[in-house]
Protein backbone atom coordinates (compact mmCIF):
# COMPACT_ATOMS: atom_id res chain seq x y z
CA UNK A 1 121.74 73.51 93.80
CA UNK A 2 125.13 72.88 91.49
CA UNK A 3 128.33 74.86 92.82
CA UNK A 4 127.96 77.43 90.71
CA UNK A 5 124.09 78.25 91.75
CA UNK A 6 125.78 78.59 95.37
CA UNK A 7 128.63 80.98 94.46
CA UNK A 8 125.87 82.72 92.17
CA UNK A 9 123.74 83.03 95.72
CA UNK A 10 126.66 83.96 97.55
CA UNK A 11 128.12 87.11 94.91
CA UNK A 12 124.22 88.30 94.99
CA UNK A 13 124.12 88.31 98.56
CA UNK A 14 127.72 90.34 98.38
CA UNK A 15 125.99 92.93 95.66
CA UNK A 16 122.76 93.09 97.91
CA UNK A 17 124.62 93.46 101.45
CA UNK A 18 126.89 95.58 99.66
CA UNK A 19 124.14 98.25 98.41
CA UNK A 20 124.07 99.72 102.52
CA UNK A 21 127.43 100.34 102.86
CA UNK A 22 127.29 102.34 99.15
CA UNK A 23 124.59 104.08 100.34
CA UNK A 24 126.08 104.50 103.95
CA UNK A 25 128.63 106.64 101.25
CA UNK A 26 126.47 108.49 99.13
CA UNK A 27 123.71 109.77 101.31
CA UNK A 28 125.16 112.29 103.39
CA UNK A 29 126.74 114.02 99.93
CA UNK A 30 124.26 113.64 97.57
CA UNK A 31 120.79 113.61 100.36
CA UNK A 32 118.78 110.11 100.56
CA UNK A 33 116.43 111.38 97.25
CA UNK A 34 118.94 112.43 94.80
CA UNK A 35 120.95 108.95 96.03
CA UNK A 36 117.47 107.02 95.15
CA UNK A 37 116.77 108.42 92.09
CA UNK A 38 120.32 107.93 90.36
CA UNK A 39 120.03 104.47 91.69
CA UNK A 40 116.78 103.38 90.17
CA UNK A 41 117.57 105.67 86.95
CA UNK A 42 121.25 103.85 86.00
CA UNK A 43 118.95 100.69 86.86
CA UNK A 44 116.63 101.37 84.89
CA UNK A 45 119.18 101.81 82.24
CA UNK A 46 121.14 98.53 82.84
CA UNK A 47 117.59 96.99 82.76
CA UNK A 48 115.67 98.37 79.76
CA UNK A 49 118.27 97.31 77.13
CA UNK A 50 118.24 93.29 77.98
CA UNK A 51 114.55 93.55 78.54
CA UNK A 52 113.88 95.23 75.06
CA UNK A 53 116.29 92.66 73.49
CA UNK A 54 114.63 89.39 75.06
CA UNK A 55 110.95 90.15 75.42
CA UNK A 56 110.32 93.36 73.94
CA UNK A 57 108.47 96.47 75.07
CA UNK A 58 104.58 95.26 75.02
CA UNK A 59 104.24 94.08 78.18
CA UNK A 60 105.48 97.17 79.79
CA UNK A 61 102.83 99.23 77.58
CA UNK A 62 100.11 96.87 78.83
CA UNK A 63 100.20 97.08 82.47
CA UNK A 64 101.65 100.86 82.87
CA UNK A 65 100.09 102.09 86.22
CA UNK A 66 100.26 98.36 87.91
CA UNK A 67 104.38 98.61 87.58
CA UNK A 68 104.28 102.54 88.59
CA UNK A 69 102.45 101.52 92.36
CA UNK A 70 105.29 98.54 92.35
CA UNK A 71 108.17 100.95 91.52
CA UNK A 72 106.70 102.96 94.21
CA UNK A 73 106.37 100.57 96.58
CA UNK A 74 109.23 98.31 95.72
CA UNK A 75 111.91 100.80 95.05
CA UNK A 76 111.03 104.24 95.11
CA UNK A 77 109.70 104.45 98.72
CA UNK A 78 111.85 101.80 101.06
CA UNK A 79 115.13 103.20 99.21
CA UNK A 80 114.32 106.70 99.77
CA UNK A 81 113.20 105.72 103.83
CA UNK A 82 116.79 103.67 104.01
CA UNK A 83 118.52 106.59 102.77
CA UNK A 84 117.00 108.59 105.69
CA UNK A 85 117.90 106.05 108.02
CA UNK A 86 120.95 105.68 107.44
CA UNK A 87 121.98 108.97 107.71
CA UNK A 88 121.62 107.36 111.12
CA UNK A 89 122.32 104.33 111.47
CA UNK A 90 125.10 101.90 110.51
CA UNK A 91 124.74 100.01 107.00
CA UNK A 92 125.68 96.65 109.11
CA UNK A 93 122.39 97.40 111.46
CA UNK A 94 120.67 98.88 108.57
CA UNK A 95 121.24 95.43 106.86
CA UNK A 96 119.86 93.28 109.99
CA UNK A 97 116.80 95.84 109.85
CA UNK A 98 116.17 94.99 106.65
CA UNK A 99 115.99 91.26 106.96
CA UNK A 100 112.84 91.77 108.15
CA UNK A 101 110.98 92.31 104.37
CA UNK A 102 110.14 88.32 104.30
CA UNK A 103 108.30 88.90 108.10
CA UNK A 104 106.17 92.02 106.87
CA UNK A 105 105.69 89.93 103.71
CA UNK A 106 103.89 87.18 105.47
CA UNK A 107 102.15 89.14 107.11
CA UNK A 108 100.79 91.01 104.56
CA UNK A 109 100.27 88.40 102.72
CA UNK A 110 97.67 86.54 105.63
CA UNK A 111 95.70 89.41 105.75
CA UNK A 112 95.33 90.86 102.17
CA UNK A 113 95.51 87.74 100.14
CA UNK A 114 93.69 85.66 102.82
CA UNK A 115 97.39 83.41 102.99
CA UNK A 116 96.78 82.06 106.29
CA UNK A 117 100.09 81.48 108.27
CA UNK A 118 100.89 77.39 109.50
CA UNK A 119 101.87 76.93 113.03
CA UNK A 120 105.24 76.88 112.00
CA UNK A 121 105.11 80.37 110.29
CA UNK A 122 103.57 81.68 113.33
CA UNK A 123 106.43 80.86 115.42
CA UNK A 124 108.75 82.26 112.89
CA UNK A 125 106.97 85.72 113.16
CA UNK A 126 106.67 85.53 117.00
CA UNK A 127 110.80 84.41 117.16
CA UNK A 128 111.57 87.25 114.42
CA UNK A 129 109.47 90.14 116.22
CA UNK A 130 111.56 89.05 119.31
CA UNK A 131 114.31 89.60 117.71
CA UNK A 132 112.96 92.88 116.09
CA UNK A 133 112.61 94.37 119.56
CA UNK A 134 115.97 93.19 120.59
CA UNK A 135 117.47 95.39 117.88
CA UNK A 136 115.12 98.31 118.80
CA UNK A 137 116.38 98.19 122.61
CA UNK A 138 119.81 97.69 121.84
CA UNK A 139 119.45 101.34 120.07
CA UNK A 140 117.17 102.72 122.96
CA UNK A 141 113.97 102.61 121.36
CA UNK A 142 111.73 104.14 119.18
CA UNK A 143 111.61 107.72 120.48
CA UNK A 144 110.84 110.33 117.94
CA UNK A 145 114.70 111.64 117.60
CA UNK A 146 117.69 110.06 116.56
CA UNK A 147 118.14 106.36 116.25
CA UNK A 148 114.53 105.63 117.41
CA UNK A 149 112.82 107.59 113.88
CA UNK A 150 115.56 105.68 111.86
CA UNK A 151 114.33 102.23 112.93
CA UNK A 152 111.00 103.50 112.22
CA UNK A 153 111.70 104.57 108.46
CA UNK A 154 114.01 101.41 108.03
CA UNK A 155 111.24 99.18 109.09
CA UNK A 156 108.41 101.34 107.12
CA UNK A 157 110.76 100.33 104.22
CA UNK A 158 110.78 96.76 104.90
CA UNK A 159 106.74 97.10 104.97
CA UNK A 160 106.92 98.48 101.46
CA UNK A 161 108.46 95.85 100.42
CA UNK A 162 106.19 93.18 101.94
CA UNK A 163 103.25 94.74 100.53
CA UNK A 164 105.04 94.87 97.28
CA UNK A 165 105.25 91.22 97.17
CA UNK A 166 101.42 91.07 97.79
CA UNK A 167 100.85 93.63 94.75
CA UNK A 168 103.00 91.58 92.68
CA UNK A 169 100.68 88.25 93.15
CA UNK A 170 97.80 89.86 92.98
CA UNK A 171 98.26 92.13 89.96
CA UNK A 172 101.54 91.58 88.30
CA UNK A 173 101.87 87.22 88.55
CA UNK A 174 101.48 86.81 84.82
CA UNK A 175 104.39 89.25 83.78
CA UNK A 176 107.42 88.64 82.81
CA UNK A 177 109.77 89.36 85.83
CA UNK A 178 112.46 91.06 83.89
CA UNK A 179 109.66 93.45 83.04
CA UNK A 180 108.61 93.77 86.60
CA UNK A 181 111.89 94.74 87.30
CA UNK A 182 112.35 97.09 84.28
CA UNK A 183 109.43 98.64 84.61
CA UNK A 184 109.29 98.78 88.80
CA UNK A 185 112.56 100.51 87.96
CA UNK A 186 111.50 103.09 85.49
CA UNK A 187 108.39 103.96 87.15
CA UNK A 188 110.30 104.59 90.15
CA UNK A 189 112.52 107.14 87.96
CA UNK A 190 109.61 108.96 86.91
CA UNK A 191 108.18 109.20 90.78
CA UNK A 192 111.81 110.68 92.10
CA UNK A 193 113.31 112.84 89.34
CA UNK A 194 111.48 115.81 90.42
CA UNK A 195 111.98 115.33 93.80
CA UNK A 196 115.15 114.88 93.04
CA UNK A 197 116.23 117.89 91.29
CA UNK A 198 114.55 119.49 93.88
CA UNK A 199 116.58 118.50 96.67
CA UNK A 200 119.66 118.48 94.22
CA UNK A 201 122.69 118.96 96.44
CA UNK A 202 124.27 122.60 96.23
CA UNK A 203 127.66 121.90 97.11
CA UNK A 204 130.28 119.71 94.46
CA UNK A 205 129.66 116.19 95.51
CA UNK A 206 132.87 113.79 95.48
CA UNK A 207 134.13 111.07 93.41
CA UNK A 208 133.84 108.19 96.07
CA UNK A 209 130.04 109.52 96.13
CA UNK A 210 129.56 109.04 92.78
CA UNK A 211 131.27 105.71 92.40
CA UNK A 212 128.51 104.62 94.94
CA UNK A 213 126.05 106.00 93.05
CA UNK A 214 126.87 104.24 90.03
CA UNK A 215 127.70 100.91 91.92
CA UNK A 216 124.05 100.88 93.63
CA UNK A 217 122.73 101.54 90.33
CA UNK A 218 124.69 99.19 88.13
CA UNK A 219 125.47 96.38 90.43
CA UNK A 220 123.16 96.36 93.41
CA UNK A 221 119.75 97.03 90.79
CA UNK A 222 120.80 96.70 87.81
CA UNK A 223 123.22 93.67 87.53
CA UNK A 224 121.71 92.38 90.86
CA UNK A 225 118.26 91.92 88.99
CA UNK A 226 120.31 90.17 86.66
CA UNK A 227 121.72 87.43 88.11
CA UNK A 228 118.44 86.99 90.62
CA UNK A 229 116.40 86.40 87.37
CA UNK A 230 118.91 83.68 86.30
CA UNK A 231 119.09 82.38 90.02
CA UNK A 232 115.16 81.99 89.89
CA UNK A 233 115.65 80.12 86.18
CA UNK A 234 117.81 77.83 87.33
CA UNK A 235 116.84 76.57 90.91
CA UNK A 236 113.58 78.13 91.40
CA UNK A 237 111.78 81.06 93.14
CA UNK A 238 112.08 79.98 96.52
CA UNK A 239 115.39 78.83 96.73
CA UNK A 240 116.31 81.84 94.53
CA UNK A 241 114.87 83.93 97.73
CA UNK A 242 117.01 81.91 100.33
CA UNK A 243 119.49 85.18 98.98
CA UNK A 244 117.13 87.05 101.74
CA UNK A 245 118.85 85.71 104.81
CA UNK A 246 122.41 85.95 103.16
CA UNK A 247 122.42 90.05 102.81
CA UNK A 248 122.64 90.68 106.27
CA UNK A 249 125.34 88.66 107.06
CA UNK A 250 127.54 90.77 104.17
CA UNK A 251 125.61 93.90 105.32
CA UNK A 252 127.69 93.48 108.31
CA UNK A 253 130.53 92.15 107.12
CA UNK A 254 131.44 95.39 104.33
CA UNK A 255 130.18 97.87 107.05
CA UNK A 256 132.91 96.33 109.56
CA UNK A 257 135.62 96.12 107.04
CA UNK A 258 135.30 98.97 104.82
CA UNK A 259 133.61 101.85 106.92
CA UNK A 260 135.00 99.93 110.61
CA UNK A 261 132.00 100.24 112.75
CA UNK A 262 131.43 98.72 115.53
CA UNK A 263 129.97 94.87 116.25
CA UNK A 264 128.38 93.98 119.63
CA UNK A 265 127.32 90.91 120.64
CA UNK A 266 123.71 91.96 121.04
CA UNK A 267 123.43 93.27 117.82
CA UNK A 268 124.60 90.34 115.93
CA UNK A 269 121.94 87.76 118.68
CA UNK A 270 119.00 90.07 118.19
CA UNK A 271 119.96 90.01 114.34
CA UNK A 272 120.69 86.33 113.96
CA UNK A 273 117.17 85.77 115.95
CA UNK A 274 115.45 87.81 113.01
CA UNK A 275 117.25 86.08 110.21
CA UNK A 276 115.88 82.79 111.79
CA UNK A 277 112.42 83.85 112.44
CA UNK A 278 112.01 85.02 108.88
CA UNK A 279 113.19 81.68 107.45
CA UNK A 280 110.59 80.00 109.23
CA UNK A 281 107.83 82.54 108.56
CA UNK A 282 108.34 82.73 105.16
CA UNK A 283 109.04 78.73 104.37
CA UNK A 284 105.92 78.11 103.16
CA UNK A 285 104.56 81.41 102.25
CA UNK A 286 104.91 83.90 98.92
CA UNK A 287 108.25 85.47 100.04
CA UNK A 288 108.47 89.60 99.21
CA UNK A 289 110.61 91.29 97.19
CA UNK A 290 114.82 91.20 98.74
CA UNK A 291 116.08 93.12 100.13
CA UNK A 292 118.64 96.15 99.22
């Protein structure tokens, strides 16, 4: 990697880590649907333009139903189960949570695609499930109330996104990936518009809300997808995906500075014992989709 492929890593990392603490923000005024939707929509927005200009719109017309299921399972789903969760939960631990997408995408991976694990991915899953359970204790379990049903959704979400990246080898390898993303992003407007004007909030939402809103949807999806593309032009797709362990570490950081929660010792162990496991897990195998 050149300098600038490392600062590039580093400012998506920033966008990606950042996306928690906006939604940590826009959530509790706008609810975790109407939040989702106006961040896939603006995406979607952001998106369709450049893909129009550079590759046109037949590919999205030939594979229409394959990039609704991965705007379902990609976007629409984890980022409406984050939204619940953190409701609960801090964007910094929401951020370590979701480091786990590479682990559930190995794992997927070795049992639908037949992507059988090396001993050295099988003590990356063992060391990041450790970890897993260390950040589940540290928040008293997984009860059904409270903290305990927000790990739950947060790590549902996570397993969307591993069994997106499984659905994206097996059906969607051959397109272009700014229509993957363009497409993912527009089929998951379609899938939460309703819903969303359904659960459309009644009371006047505020202006920081919004300016989260339109930051998740311009920078953290739309611009994010962006520079990723460019990231995985210029060095590659795995190193591109090295951005994976990177978002926690800024998930934690922006929740600490900007919204001042707290940091415990624990947390940060259990979540530095995930970030490691995943590396290893997911050296050698088809990493998922990032993270948030």
């Amino acid at each position: 990697m050149t300098g600038r492929d490392r600062l590039d890593l580093l400012i998506l990392a920033a966008i990606w880590g950042g996306s928690f603490l906006f939604m940590r923000i826009a959530v509790p005024e706008f609810g975790a649907v109407p939040t989702m939707a106006l961040r896939v929509g603006i995406g979607a927005l952001v998106l369709w333009p450049l893909m129009a200009w550079r590759i046109g719109h037949l590919p999205l017309l030939q594979q229409p139903v394959a990039l609704l299921v991965c705007g379902l399972l990609n976007s629409a789903l984890p980022f409406v189960l984050f939204g619940w969760a953190l409701q609960t939960l801090t964007a910094g631990y929401s951020a370590l949570l979701n480091a786990t997408a590479p682990l559930w995408g190995a794992l997927v991976a070795a049992v639908w695609l037949g992507d059988r694990p090396s001993r050295k991915q099988l003590f990356g899953l063992a060391v990041a499930f450790l970890g897993v359970l260390g950040l589940v204790a540290i928040r008293g379990g997984l009860g059904v109330r409270g903290d305990g049903l927000a790990i739950a959704l947060a790590l549902i979400a996570t397993l969307s996104y591993g069994l997106a990246g499984s659905f994206n080898k097996r059906y969607l390898l051959a397109t272009p990936p700014l229509v993957v993303a363009a497409g993912s992003q527009m089929g998951a407007t379609l899938l939460l518009v309703g819903p969303a004007a359904v659960f459309w909030p009644g009371e006047p939402v505020s202006f920081k809300a919004w300016a989260s809103v339109v930051a998740l949807g311009v920078l953290c999806t739309g611009l994010a997808y962006i520079l990723f593309f460019r990231l995985i032009a210029r060095v590659g797709p795995a190193r591109a995906m090295t951005v994976t362990f990177l978002v926690p570490l800024f998930g934690v950081l922006w929740g600490f500075l900007v919204l001042g929660e707290t940091l415990t010792l624990p947390m940060l162990i259990a979540g530095g014992v995930v970030v490691l496991g995943t590396a290893w897990a997911s050296s050698s195998a088809a990493p998922a989709r990032k993270p948030d």
